[in-house]
PDB file of N, CA and C in Angstrom:
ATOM      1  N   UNK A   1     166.361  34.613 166.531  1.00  0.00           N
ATOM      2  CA  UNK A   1     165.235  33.987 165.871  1.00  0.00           C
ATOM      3  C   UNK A   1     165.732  33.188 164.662  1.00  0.00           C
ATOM      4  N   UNK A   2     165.265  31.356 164.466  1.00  0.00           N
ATOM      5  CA  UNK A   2     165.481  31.112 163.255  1.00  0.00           C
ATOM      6  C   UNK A   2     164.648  31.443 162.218  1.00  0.00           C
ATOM      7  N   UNK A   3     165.589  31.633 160.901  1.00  0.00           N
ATOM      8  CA  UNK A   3     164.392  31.827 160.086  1.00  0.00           C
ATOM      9  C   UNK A   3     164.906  30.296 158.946  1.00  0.00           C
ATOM     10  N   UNK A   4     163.610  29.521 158.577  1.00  0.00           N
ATOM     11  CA  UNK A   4     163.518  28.546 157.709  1.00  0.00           C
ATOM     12  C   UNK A   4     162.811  29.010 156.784  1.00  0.00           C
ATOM     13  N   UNK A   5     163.402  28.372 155.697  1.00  0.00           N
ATOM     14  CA  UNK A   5     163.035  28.692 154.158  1.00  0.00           C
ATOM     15  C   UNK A   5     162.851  27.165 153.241  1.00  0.00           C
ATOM     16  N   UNK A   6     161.271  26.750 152.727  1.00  0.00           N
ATOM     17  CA  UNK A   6     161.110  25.490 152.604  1.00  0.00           C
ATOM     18  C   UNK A   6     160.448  25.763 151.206  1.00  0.00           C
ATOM     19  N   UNK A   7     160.784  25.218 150.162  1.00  0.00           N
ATOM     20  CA  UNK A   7     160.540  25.040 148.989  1.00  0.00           C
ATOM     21  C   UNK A   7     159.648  24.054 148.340  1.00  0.00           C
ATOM     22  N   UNK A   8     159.128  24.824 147.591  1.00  0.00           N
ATOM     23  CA  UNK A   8     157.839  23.894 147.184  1.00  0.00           C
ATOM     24  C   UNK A   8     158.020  23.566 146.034  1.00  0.00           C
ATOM     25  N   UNK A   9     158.208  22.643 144.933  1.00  0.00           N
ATOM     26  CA  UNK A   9     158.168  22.547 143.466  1.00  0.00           C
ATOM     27  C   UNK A   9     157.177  21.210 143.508  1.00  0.00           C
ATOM     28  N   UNK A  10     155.844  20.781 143.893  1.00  0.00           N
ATOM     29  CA  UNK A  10     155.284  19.453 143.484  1.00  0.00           C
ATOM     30  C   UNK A  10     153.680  20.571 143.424  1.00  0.00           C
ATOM     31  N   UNK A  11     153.011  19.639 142.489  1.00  0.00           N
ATOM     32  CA  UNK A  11     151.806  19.937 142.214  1.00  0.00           C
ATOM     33  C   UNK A  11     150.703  19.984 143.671  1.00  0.00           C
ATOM     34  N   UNK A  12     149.994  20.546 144.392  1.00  0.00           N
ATOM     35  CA  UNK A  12     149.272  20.494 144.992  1.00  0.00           C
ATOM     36  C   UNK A  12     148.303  19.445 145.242  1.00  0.00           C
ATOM     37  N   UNK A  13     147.916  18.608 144.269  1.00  0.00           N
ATOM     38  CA  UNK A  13     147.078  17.550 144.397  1.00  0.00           C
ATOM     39  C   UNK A  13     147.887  16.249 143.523  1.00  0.00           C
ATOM     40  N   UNK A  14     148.572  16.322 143.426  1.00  0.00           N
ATOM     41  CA  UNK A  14     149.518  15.197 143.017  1.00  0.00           C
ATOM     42  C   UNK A  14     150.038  13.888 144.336  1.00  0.00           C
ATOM     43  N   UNK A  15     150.377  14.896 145.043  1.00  0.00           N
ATOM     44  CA  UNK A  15     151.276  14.020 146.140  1.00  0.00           C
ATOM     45  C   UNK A  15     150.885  14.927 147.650  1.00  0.00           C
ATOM     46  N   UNK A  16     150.984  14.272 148.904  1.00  0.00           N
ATOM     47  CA  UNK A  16     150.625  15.202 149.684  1.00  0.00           C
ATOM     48  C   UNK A  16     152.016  16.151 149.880  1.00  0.00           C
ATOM     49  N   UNK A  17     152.898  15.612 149.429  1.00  0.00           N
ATOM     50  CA  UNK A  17     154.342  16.370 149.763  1.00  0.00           C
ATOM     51  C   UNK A  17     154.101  18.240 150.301  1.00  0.00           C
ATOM     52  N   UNK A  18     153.430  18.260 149.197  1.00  0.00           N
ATOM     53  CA  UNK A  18     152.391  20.277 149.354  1.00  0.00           C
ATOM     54  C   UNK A  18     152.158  20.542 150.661  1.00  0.00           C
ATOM     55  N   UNK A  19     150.833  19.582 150.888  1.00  0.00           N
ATOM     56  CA  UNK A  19     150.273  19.798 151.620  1.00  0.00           C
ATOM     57  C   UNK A  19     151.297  19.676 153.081  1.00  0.00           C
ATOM     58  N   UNK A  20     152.314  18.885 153.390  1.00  0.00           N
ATOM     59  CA  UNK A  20     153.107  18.716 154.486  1.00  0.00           C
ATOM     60  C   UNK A  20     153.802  19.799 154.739  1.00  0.00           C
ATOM     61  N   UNK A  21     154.775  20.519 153.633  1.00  0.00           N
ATOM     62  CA  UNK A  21     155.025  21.504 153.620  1.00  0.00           C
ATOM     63  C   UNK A  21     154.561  22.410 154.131  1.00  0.00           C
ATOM     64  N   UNK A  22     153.351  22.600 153.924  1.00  0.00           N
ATOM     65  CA  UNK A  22     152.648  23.777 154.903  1.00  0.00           C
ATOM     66  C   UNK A  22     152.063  23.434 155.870  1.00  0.00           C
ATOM     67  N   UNK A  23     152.122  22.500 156.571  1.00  0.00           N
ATOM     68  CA  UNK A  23     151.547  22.086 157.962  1.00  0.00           C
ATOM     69  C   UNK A  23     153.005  21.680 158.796  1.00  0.00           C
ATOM     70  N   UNK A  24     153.969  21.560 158.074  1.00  0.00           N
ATOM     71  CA  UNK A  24     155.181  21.847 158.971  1.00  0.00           C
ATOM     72  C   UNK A  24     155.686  23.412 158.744  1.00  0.00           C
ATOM     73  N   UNK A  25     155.404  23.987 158.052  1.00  0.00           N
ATOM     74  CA  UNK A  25     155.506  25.748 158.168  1.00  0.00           C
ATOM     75  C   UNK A  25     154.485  26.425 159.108  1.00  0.00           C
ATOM     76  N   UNK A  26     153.356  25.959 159.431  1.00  0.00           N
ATOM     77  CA  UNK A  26     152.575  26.275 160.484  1.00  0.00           C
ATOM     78  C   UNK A  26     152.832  26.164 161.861  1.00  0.00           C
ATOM     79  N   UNK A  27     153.297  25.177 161.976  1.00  0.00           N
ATOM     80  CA  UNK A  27     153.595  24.176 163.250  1.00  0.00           C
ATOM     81  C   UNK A  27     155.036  25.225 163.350  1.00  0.00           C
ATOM     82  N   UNK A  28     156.380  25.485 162.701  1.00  0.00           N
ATOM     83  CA  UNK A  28     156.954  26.310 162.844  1.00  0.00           C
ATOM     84  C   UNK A  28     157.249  27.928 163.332  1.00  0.00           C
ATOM     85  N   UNK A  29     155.897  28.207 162.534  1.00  0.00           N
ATOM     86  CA  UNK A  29     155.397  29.414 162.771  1.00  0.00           C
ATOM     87  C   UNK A  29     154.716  29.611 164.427  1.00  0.00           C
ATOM     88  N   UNK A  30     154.130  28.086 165.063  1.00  0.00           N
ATOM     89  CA  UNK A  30     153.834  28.334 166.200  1.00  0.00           C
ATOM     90  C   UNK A  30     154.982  28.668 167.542  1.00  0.00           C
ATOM     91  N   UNK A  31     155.950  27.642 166.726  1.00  0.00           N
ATOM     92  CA  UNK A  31     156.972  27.927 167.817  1.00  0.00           C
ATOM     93  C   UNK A  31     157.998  29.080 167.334  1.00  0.00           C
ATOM     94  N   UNK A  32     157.398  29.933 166.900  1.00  0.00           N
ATOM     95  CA  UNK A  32     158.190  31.488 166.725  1.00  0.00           C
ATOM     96  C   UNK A  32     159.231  31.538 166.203  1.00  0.00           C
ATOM     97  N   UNK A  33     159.603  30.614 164.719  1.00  0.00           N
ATOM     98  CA  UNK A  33     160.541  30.641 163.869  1.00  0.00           C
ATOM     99  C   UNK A  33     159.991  31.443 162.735  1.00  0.00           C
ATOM    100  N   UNK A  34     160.507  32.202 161.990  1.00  0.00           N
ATOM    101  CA  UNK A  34     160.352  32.897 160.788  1.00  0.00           C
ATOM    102  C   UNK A  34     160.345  31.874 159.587  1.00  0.00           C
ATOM    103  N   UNK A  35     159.161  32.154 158.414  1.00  0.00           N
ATOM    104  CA  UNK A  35     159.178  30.899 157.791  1.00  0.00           C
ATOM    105  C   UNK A  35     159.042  31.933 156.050  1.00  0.00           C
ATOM    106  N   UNK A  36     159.796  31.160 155.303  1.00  0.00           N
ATOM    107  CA  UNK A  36     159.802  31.619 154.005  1.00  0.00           C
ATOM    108  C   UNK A  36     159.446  30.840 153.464  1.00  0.00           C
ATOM    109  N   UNK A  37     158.848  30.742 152.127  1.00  0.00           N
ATOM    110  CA  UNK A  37     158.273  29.366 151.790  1.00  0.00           C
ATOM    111  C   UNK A  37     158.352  30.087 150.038  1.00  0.00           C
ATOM    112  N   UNK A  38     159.419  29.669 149.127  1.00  0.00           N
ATOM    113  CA  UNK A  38     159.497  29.952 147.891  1.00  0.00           C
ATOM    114  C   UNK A  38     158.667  28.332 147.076  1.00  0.00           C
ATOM    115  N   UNK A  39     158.041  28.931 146.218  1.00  0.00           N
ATOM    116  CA  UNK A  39     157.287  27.940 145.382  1.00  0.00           C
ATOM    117  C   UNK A  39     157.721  28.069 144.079  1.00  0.00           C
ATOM    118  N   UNK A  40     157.809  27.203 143.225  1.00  0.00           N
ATOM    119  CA  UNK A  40     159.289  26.722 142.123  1.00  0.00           C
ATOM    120  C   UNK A  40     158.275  26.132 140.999  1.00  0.00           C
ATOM    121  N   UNK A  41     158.214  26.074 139.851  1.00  0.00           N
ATOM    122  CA  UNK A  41     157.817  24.892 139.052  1.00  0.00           C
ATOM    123  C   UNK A  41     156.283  24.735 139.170  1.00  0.00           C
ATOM    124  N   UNK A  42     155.995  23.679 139.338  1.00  0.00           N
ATOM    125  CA  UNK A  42     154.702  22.880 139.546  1.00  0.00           C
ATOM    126  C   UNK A  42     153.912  23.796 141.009  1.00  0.00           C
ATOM    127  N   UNK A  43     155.066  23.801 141.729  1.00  0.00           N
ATOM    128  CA  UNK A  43     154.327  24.470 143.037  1.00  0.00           C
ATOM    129  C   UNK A  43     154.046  26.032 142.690  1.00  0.00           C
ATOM    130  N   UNK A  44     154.073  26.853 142.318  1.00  0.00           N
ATOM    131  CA  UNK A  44     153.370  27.905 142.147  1.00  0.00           C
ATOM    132  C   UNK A  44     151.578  27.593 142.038  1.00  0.00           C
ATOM    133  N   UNK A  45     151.735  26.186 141.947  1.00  0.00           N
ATOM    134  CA  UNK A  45     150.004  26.266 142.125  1.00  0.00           C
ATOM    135  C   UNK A  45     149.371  25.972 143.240  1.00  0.00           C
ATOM    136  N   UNK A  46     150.540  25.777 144.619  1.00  0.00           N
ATOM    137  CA  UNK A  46     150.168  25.528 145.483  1.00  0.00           C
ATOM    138  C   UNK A  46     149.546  27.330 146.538  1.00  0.00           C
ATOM    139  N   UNK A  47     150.315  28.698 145.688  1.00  0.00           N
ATOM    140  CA  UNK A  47     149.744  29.345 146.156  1.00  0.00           C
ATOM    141  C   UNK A  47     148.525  29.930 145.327  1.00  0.00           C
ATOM    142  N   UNK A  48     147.911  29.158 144.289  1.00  0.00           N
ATOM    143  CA  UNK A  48     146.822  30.192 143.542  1.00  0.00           C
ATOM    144  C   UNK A  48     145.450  29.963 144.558  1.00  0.00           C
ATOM    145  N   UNK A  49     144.560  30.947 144.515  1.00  0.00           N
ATOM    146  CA  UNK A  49     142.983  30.678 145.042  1.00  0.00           C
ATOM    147  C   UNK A  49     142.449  29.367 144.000  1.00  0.00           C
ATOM    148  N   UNK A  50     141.431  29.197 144.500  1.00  0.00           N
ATOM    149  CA  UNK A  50     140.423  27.667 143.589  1.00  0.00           C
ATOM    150  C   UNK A  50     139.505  28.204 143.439  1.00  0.00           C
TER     151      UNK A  50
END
């Protein structure tokens, strides 16, 4: 099994860069790769609730 590990450091509503990130970690996750996803900087706000 691979496992990918994709890093986040951009603001959530700044740039879609965020948002790609996790729609290529999804799409990953479908085809049965293990996905880590560390958030850095600015991106820690990509995991808070709204």
């Amino acid at each position: 099994m691979q496992i990918i590990t994709i890093i986040i450091n951009e603001l959530p509503y700044k740039n879609d860069k965020a948002w790609n990130a996790l729609r290529l970690a999804g799409e990953l996750l479908n085809q049965d790769v293990k996905v880590k996803i560390f958030l850095l900087e600015d991106g820690v706000d990509v995991g808070k609730k709204r």
